[in-house]
PDB file of N, CA and C in Angstrom:
ATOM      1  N   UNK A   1     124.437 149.898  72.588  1.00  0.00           N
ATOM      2  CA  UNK A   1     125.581 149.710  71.718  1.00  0.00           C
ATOM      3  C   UNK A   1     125.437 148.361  71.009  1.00  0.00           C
ATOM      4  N   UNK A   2     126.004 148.672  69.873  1.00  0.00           N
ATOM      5  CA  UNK A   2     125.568 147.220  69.043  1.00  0.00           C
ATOM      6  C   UNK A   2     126.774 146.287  69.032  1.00  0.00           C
ATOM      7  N   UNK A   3     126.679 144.816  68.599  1.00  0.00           N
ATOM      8  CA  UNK A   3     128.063 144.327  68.610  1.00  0.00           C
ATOM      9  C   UNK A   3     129.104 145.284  67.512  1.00  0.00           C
ATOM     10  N   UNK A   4     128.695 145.394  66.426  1.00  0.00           N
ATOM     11  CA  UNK A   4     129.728 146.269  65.906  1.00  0.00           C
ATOM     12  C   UNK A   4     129.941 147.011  66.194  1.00  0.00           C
ATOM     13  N   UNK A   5     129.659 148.242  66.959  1.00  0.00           N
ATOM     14  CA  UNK A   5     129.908 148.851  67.321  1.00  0.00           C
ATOM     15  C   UNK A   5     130.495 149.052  68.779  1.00  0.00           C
ATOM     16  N   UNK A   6     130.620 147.557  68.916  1.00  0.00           N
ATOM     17  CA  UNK A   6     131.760 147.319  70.331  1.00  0.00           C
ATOM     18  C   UNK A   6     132.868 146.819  69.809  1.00  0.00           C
ATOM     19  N   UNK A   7     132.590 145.836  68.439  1.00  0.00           N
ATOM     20  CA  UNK A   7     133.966 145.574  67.512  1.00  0.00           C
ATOM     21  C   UNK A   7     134.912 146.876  67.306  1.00  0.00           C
ATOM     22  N   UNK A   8     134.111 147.722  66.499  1.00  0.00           N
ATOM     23  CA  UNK A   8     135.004 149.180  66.425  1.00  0.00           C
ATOM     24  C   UNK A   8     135.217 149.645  67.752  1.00  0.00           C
ATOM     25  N   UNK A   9     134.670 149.978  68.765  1.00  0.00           N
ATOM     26  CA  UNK A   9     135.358 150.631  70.009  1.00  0.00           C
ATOM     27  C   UNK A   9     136.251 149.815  70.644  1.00  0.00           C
ATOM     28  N   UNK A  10     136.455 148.640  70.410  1.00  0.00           N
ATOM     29  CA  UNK A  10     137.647 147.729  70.752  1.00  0.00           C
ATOM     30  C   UNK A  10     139.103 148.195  69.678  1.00  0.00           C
ATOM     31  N   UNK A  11     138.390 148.130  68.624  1.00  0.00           N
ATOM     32  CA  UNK A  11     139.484 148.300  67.555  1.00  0.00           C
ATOM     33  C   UNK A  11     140.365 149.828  67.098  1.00  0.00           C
ATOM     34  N   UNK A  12     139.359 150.454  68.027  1.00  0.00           N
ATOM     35  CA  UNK A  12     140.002 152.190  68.226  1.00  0.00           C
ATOM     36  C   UNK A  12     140.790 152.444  69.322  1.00  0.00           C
ATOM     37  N   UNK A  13     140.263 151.641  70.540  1.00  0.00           N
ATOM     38  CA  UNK A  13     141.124 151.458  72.132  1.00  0.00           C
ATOM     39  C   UNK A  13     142.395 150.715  71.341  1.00  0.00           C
ATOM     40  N   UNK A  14     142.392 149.881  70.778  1.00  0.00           N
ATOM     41  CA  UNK A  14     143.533 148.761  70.539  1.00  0.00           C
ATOM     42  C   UNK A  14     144.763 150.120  69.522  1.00  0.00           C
ATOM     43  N   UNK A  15     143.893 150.843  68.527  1.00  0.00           N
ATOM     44  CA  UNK A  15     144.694 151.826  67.910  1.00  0.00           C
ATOM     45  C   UNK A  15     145.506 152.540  68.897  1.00  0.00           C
ATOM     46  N   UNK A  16     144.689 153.889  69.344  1.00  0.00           N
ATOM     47  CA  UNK A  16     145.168 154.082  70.405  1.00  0.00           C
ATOM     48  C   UNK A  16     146.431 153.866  71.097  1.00  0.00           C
ATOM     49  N   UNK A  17     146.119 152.198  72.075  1.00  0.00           N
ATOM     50  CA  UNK A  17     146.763 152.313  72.881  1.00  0.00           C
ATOM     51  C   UNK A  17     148.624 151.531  72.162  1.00  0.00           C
ATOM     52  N   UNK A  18     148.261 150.907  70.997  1.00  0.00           N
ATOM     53  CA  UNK A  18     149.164 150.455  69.830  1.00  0.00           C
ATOM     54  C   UNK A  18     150.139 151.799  69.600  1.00  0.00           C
ATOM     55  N   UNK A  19     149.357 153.258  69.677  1.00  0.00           N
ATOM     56  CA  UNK A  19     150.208 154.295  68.496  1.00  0.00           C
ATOM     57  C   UNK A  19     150.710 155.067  69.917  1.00  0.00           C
ATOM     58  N   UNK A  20     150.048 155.164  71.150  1.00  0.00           N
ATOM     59  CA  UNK A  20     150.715 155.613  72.372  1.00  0.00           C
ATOM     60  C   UNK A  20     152.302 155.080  72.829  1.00  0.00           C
ATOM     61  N   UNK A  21     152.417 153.888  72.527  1.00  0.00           N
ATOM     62  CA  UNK A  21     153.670 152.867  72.573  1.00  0.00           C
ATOM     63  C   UNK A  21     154.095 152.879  71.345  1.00  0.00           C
ATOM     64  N   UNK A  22     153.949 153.235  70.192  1.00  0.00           N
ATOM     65  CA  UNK A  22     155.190 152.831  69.095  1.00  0.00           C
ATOM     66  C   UNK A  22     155.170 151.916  68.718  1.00  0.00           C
ATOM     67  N   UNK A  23     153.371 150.502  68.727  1.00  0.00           N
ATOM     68  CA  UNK A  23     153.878 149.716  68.832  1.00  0.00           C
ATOM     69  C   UNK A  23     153.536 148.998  67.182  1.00  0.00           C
ATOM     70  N   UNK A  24     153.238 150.026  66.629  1.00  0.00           N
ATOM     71  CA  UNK A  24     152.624 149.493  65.080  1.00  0.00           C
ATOM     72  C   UNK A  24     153.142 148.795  63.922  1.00  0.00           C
ATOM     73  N   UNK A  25     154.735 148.994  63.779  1.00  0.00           N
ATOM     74  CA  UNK A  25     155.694 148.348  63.523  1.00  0.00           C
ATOM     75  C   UNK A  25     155.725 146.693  63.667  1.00  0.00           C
ATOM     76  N   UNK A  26     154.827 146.461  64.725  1.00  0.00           N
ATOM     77  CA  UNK A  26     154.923 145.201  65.285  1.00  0.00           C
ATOM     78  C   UNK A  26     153.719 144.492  64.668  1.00  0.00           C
ATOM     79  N   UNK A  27     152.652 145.335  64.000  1.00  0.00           N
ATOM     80  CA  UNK A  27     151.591 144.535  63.460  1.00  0.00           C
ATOM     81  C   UNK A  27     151.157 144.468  62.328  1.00  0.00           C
ATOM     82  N   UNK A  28     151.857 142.683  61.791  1.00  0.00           N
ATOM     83  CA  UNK A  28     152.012 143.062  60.512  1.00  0.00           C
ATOM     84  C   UNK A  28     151.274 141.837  60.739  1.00  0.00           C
ATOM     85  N   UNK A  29     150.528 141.410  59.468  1.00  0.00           N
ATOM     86  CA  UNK A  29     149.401 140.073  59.725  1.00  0.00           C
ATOM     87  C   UNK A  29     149.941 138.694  60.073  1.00  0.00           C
ATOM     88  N   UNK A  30     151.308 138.317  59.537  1.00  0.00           N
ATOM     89  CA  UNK A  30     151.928 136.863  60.520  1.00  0.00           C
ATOM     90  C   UNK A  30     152.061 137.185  61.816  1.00  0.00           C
ATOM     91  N   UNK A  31     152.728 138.586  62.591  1.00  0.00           N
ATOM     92  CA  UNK A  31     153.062 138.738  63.565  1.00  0.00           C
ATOM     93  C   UNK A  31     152.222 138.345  64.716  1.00  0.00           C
ATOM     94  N   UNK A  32     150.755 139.237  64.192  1.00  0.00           N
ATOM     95  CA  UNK A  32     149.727 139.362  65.332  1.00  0.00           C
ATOM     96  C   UNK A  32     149.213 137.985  65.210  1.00  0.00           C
ATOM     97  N   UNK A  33     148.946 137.296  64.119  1.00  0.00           N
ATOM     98  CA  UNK A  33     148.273 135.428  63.873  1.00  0.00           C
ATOM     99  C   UNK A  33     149.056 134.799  64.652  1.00  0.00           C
ATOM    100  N   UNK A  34     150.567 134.893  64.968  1.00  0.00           N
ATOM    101  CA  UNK A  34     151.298 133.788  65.829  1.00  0.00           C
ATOM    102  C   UNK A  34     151.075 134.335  67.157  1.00  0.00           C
ATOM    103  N   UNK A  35     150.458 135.693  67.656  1.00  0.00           N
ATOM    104  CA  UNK A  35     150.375 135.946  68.915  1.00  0.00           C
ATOM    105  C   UNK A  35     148.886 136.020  69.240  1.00  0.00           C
ATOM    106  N   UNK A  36     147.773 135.785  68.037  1.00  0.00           N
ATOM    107  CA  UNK A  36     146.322 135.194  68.463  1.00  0.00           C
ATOM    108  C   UNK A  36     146.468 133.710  68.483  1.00  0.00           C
ATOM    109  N   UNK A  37     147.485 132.925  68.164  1.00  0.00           N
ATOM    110  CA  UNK A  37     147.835 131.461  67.807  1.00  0.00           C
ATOM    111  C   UNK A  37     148.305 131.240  68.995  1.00  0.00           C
ATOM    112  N   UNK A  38     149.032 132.243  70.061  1.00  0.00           N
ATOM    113  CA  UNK A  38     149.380 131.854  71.268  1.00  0.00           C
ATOM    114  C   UNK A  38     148.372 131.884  72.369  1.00  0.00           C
ATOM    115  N   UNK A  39     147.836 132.498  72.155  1.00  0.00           N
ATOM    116  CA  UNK A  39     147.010 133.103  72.970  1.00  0.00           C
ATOM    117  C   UNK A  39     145.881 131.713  72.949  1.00  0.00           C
ATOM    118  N   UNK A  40     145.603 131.415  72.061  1.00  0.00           N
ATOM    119  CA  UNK A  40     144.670 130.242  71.713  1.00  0.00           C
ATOM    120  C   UNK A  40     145.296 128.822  72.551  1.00  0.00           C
ATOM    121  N   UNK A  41     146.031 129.106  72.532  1.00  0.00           N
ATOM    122  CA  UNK A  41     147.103 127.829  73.149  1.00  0.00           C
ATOM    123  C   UNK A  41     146.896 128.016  74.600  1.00  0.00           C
ATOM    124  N   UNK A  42     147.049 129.654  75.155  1.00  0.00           N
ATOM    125  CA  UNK A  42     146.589 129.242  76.510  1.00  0.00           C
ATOM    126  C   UNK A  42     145.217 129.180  77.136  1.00  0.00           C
ATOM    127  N   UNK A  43     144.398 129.306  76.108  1.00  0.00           N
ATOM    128  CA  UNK A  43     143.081 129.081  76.903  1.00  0.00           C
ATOM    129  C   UNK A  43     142.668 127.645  76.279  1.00  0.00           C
ATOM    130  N   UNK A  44     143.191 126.976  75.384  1.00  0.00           N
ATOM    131  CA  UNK A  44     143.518 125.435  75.701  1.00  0.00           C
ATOM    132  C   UNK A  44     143.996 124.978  76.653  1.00  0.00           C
ATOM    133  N   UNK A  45     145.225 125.406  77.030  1.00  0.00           N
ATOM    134  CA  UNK A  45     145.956 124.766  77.736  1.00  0.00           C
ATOM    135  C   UNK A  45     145.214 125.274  79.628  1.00  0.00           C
ATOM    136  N   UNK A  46     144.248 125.816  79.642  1.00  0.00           N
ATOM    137  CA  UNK A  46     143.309 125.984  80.655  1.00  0.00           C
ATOM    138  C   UNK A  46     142.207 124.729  80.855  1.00  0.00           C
ATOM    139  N   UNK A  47     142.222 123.751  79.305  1.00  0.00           N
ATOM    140  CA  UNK A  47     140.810 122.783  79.269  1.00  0.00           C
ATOM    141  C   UNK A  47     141.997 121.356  79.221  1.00  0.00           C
ATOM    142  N   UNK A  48     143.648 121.867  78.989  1.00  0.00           N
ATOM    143  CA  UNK A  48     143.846 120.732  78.916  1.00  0.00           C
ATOM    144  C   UNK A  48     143.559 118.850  79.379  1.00  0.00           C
ATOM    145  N   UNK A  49     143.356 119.191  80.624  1.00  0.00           N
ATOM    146  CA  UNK A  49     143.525 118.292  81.341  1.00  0.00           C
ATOM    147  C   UNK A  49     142.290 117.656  82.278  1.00  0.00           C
ATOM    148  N   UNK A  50     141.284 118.447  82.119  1.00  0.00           N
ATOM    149  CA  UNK A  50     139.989 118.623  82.170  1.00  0.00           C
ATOM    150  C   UNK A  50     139.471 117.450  81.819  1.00  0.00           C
ATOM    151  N   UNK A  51     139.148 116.518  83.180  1.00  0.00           N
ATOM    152  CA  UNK A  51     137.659 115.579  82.269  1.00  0.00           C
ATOM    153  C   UNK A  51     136.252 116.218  81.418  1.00  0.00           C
ATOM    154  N   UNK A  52     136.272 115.950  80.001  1.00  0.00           N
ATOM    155  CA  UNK A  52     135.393 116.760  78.753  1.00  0.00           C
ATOM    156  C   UNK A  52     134.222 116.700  79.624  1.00  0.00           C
ATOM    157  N   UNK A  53     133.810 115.842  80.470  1.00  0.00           N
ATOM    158  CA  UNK A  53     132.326 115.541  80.982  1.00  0.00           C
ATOM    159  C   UNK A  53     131.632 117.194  81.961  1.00  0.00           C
ATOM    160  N   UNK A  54     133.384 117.304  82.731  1.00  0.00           N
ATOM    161  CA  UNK A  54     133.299 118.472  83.799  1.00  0.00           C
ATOM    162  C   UNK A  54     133.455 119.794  83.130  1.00  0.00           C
ATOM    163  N   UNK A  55     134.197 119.947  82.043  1.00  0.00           N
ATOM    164  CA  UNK A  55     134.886 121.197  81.782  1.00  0.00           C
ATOM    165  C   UNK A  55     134.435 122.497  81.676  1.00  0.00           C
ATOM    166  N   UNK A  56     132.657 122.204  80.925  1.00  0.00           N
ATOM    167  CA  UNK A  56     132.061 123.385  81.617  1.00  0.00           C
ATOM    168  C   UNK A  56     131.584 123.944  82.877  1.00  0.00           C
ATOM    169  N   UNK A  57     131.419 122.799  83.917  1.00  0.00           N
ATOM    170  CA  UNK A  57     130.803 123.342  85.222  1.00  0.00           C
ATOM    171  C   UNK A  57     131.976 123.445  85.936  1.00  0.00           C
ATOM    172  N   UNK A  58     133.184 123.033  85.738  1.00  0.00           N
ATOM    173  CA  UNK A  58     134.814 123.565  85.843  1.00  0.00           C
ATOM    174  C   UNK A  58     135.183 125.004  85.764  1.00  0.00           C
ATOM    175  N   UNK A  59     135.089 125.373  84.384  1.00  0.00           N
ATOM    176  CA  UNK A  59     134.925 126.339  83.506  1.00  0.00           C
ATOM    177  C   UNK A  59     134.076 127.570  84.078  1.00  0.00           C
ATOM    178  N   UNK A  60     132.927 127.124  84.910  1.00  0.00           N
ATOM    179  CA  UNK A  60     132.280 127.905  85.412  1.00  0.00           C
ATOM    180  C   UNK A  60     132.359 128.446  87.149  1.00  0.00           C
ATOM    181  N   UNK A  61     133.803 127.840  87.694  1.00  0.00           N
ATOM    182  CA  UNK A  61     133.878 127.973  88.983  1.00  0.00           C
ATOM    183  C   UNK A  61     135.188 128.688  89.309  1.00  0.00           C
ATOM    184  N   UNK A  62     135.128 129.380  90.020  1.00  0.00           N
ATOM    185  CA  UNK A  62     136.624 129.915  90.040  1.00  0.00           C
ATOM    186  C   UNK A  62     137.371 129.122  90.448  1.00  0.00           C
ATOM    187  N   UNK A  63     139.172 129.617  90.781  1.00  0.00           N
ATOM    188  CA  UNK A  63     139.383 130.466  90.121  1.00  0.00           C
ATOM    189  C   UNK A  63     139.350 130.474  88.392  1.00  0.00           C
ATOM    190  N   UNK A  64     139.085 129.079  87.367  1.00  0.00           N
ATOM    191  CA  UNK A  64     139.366 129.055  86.226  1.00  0.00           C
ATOM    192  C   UNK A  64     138.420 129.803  85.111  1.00  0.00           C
ATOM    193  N   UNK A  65     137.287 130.144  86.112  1.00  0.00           N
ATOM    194  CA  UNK A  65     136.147 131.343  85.352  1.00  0.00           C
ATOM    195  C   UNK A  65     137.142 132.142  85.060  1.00  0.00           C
ATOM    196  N   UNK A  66     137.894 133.081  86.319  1.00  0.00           N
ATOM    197  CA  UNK A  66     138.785 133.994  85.999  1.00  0.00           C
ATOM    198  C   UNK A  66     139.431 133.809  84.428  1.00  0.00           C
ATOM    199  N   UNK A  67     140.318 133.270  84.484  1.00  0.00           N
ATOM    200  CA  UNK A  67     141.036 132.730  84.107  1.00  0.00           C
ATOM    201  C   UNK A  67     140.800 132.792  82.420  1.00  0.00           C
ATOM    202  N   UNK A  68     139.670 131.997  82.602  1.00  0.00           N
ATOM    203  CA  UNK A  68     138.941 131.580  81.165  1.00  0.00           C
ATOM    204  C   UNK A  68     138.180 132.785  80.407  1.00  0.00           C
ATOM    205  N   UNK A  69     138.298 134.032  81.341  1.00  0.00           N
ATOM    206  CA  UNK A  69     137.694 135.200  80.433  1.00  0.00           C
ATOM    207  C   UNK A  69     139.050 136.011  80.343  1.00  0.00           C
ATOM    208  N   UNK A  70     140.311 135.786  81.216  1.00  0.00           N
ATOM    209  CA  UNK A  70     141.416 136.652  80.980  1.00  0.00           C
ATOM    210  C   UNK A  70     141.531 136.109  79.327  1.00  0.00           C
ATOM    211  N   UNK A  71     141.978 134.877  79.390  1.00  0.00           N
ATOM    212  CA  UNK A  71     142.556 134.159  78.134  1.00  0.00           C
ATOM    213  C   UNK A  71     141.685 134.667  77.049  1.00  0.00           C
ATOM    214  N   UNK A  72     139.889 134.497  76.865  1.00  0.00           N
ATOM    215  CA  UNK A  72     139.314 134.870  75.805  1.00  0.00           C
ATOM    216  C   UNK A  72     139.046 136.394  75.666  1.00  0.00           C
ATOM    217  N   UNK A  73     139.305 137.282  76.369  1.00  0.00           N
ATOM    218  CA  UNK A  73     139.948 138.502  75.945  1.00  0.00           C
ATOM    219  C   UNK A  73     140.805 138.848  75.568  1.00  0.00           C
ATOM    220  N   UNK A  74     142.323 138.151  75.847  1.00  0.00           N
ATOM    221  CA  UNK A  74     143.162 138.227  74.822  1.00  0.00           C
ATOM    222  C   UNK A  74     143.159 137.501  73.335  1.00  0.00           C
ATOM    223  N   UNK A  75     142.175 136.336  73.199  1.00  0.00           N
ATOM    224  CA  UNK A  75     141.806 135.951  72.050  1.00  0.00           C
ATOM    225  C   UNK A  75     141.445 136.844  71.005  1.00  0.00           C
ATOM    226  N   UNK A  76     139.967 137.649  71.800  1.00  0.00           N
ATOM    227  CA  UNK A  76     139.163 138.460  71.276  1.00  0.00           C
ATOM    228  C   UNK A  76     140.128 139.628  70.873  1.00  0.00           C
ATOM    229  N   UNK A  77     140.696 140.557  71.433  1.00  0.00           N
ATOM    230  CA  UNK A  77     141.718 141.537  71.517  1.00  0.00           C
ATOM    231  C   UNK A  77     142.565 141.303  70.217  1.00  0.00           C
ATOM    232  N   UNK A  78     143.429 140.002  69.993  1.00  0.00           N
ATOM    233  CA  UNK A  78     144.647 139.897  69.065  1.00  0.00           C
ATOM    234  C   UNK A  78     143.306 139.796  67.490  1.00  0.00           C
ATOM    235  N   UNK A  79     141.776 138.602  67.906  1.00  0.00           N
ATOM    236  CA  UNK A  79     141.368 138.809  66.522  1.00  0.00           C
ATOM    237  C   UNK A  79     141.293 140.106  66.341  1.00  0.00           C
ATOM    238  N   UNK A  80     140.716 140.881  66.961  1.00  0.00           N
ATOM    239  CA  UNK A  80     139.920 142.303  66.216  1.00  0.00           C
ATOM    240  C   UNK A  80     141.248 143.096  65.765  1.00  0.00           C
ATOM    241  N   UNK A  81     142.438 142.722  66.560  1.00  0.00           N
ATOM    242  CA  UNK A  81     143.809 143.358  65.553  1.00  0.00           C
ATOM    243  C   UNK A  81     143.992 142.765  64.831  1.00  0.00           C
ATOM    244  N   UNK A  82     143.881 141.480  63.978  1.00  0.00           N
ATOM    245  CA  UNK A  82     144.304 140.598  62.865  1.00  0.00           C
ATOM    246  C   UNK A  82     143.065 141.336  61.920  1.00  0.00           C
ATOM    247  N   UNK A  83     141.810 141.613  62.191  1.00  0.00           N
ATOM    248  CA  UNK A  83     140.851 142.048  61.244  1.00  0.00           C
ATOM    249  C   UNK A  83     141.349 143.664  60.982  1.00  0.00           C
ATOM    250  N   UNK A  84     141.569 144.046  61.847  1.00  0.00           N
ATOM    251  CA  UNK A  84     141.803 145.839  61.591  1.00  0.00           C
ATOM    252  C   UNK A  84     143.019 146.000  60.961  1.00  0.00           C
ATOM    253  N   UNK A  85     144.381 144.987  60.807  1.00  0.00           N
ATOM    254  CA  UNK A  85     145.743 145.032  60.144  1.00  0.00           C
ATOM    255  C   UNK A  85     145.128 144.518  58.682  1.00  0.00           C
ATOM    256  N   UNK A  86     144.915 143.522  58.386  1.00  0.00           N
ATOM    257  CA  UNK A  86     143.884 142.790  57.098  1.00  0.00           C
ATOM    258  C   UNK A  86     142.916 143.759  56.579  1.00  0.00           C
ATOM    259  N   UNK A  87     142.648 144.279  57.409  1.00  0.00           N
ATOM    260  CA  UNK A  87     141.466 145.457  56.660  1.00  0.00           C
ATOM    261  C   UNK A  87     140.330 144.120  56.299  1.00  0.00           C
ATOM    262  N   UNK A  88     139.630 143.964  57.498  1.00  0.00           N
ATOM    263  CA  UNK A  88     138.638 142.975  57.669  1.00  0.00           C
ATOM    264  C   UNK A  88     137.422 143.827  58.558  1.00  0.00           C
ATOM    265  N   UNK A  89     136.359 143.754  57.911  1.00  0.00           N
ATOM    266  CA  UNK A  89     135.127 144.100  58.369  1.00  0.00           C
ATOM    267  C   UNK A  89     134.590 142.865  59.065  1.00  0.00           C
ATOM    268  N   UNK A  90     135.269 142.500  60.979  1.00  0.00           N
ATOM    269  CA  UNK A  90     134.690 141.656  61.089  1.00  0.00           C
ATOM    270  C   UNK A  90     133.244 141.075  61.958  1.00  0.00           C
ATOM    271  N   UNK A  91     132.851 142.343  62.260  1.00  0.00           N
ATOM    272  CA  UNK A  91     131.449 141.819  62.078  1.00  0.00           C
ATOM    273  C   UNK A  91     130.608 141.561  61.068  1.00  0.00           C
ATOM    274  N   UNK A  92     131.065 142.492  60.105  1.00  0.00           N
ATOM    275  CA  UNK A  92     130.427 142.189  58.789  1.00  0.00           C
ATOM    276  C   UNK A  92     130.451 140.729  58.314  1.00  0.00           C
ATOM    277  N   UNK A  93     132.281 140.158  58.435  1.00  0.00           N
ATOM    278  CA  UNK A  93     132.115 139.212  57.805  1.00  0.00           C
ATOM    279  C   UNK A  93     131.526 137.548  58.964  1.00  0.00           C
ATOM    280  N   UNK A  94     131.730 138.082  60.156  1.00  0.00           N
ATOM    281  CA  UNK A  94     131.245 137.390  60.656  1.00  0.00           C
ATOM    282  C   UNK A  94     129.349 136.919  60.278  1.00  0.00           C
ATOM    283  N   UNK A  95     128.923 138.144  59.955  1.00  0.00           N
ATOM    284  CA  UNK A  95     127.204 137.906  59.841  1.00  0.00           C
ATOM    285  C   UNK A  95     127.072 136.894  58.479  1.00  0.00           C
ATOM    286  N   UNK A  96     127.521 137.585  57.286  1.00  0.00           N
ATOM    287  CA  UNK A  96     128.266 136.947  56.451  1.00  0.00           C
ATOM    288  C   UNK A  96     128.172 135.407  56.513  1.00  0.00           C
ATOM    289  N   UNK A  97     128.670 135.245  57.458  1.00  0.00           N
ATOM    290  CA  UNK A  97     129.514 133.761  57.785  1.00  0.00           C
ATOM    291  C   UNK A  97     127.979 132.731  57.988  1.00  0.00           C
ATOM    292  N   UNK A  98     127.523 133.505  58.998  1.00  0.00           N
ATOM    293  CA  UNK A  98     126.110 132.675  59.809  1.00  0.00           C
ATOM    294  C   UNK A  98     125.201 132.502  58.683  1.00  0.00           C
ATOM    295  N   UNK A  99     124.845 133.804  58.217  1.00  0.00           N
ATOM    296  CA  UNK A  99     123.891 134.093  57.002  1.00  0.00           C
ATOM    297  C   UNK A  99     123.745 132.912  55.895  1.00  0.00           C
ATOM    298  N   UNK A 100     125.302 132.622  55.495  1.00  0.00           N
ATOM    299  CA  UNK A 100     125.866 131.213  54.702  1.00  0.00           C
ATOM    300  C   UNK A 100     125.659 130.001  56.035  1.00  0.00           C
ATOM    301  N   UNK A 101     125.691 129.965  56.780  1.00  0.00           N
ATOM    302  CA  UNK A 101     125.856 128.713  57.505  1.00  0.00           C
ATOM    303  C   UNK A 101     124.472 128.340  57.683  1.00  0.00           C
ATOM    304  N   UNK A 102     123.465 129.636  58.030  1.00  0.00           N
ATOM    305  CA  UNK A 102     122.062 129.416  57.952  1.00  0.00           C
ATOM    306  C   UNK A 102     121.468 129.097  56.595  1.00  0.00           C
ATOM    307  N   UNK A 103     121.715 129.181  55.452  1.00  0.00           N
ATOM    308  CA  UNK A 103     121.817 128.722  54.869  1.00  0.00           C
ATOM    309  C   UNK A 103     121.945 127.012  54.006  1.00  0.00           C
ATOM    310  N   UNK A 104     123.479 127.095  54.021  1.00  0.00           N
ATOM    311  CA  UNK A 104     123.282 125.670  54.181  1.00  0.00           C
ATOM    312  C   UNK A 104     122.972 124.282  55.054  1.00  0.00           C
ATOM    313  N   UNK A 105     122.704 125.065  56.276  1.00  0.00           N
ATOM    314  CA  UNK A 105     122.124 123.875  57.559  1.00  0.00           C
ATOM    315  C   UNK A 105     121.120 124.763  57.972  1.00  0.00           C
ATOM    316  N   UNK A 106     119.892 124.347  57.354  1.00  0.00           N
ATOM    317  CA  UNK A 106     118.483 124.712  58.058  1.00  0.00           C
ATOM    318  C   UNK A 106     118.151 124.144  59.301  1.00  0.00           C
ATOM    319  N   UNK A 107     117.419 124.822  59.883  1.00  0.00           N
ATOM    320  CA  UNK A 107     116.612 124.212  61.325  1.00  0.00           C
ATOM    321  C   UNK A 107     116.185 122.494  60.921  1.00  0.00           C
ATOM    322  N   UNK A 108     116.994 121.462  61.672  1.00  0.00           N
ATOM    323  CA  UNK A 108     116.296 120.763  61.441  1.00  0.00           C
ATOM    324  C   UNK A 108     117.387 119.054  60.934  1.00  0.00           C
ATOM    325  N   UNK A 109     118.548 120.228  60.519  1.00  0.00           N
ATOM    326  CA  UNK A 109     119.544 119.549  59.739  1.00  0.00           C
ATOM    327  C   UNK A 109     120.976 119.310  60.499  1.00  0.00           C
ATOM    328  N   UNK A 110     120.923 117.999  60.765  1.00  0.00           N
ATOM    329  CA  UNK A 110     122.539 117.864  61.506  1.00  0.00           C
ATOM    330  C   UNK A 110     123.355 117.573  60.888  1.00  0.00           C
ATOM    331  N   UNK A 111     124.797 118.315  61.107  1.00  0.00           N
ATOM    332  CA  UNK A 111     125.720 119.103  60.500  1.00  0.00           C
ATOM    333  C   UNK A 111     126.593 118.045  60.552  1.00  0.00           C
ATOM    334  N   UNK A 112     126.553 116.950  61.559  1.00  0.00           N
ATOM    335  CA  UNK A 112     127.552 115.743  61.006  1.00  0.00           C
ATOM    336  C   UNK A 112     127.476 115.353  60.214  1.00  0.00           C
ATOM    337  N   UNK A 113     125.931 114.891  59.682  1.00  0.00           N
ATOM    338  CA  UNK A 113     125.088 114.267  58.668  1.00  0.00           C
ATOM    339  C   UNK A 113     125.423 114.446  57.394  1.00  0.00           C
ATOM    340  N   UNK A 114     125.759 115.571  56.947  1.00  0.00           N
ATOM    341  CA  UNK A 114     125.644 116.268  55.732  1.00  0.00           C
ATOM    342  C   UNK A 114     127.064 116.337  55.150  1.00  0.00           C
TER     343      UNK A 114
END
């Protein structure tokens, strides 16, 4: 299975389980952005307090491993509904994105620098 094609099988489960509940009404593109905007807040608020030095080998121990993949699945989850309400191709535009980023920062080139 390819990443896009785990983008779309995310974004068909999310249909789905959205039109099983009634819940479509509810996803309109500010709605779902202030509830991927929350969601972002709590897997911050997981590094808050975190000495920066530890936070990945932190990050990597339970219970906050847990934790830290609950939160970035609901990240992941609310984007791929902000792209599928928008009518966003976002793997597409994600490749897009790199394609330009590879681009203007070649191998070689630091990105503070520039």
């Amino acid at each position: 299975m390819t990443a896009a094609s785990d983008l779309q099988a995310l974004r068909d489960r999310m249909r789905a389980f959205a039109a099983a509940r009634q819940w479509g009404s509810y996803h309109d593109p500010k709605s779902v952005l202030l509830a991927l905007v929350g969601e972002v807040g709590e897997l911050a608020e997981l590094f808050q307090w975190l000495p920066a030095a530890q936070a990945r080998d932190l990050a990597g121990q339970e219970p906050l491993r847990t934790r830290v993949g609950e939160e970035l699945s609901d990240v992941l989850l609310y984007l791929v509904l902000l792209a599928d309400v928008v009518g966003v191709d976002l793997a597409a535009a994600a490749h897009a994105k790199l394609t330009e980023a590879d681009r203007r920062y070649p191998p070689g080139i630091d990105p503070a620098r520039s």
